[in-house]
Protein backbone atom coordinates (compact mmCIF):
# COMPACT_ATOMS: atom_id res chain seq x y z
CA UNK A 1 72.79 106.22 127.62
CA UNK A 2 72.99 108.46 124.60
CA UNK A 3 73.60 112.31 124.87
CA UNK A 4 71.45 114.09 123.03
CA UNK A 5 72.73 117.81 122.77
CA UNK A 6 73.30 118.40 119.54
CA UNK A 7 69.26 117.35 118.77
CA UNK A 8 68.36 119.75 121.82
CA UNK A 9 69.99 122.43 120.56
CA UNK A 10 69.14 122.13 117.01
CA UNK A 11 65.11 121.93 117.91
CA UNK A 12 65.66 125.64 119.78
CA UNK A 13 67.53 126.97 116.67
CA UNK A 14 70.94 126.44 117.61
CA UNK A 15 72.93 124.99 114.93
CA UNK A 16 76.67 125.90 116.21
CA UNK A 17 78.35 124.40 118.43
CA UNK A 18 80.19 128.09 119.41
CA UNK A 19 76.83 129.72 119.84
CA UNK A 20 76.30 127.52 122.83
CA UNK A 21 79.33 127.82 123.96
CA UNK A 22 78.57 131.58 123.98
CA UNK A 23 75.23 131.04 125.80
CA UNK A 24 76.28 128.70 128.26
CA UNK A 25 79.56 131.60 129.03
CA UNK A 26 76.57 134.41 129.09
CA UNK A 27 75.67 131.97 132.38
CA UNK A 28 79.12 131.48 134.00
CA UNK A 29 80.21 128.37 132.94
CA UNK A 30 83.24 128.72 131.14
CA UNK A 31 83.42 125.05 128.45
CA UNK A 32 87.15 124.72 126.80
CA UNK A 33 86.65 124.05 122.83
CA UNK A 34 87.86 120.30 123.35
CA UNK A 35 85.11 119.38 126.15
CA UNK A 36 83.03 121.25 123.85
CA UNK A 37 83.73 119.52 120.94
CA UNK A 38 82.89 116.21 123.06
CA UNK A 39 79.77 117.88 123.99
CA UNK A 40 78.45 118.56 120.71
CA UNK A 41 79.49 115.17 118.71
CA UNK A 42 77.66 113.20 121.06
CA UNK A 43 80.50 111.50 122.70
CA UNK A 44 81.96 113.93 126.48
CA UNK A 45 84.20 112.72 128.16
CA UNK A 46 82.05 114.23 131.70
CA UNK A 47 79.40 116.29 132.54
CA UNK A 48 79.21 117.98 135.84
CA UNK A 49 75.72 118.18 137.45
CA UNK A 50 76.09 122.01 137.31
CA UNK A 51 77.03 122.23 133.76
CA UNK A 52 73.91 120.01 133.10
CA UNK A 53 71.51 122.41 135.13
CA UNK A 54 72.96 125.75 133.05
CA UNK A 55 72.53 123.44 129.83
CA UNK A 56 69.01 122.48 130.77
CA UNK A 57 68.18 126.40 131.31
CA UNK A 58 69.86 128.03 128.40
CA UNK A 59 67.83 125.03 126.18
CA UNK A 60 65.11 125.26 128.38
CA UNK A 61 64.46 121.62 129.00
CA UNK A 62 65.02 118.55 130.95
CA UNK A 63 67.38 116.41 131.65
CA UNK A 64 65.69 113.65 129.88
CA UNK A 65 65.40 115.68 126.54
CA UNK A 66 69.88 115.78 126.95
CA UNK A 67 69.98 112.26 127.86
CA UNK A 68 68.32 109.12 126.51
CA UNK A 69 68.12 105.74 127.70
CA UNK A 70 68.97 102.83 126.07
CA UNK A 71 68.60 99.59 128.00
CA UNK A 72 68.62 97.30 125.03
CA UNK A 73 72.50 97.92 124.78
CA UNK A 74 72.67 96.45 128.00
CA UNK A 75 73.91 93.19 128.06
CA UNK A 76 72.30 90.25 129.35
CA UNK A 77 72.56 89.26 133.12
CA UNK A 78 74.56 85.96 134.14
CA UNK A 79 73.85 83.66 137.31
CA UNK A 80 76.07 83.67 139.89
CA UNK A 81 77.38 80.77 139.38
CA UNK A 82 78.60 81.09 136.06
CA UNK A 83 80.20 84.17 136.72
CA UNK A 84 82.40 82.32 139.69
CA UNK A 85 83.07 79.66 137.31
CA UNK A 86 84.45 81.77 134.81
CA UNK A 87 86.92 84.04 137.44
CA UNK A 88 87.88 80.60 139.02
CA UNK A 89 88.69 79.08 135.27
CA UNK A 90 86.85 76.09 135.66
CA UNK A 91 83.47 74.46 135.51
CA UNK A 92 82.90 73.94 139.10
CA UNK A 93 81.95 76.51 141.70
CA UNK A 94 83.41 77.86 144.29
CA UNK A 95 83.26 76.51 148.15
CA UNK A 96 84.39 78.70 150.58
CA UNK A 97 86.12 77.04 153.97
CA UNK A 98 84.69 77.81 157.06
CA UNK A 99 86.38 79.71 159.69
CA UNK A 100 87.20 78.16 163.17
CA UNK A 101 86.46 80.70 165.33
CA UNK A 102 87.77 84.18 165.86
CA UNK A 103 91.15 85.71 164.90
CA UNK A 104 93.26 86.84 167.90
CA UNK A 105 93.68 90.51 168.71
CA UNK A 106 96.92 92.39 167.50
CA UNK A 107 99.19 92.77 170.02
């Protein structure tokens, strides 16, 4: 995913990072200048679902607009098998043992 604020912003006319800030106080959420500073480069740390909704209205769009996917970052999937190869350290899989019946009850 890629957050997109900054581009948001800038298509509505808002070039400043502290004139959001301002906007987003005007609707009761309160942003410290260090989450906002994460906010604006492109790289927070979080973003609370609530925060997101007052973003989306003082921008007036969606959620989609903030953030963008990008699955081709996403690395490709392994079988099974090689994954348990590689936690066990070797080439062969893993068998598991069956059990012989029930454990006994604690007394």
């Amino acid at each position: 995913m890629r957050w997109n604020l900054r581009l948001a912003a800038a298509n509505r006319g808002i070039w400043k990072a502290s004139e959001l800030k301002r906007m987003l106080a005007e609707r009761g959420v309160v942003i410290s200048a260090g989450k906002m500073s994460g906010l604006w480069s492109g790289h927070p740390n979080t973003v609370r679902l609530d925060e997101l909704d007052v973003i989306c209205a003082v921008l007036d769009c969606g959620v989609e607009e903030l953030l963008v996917a990008e699955p081709e970052t996403v690395p490709e999937a392994t079988s099974a098998t090689d994954e348990h190869a590689a936690e066990a350290g070797h080439g062969r899989a893993v068998k598991p043992r069956p059990r012989s019946g029930r454990s006994l009850p604690p007394r």
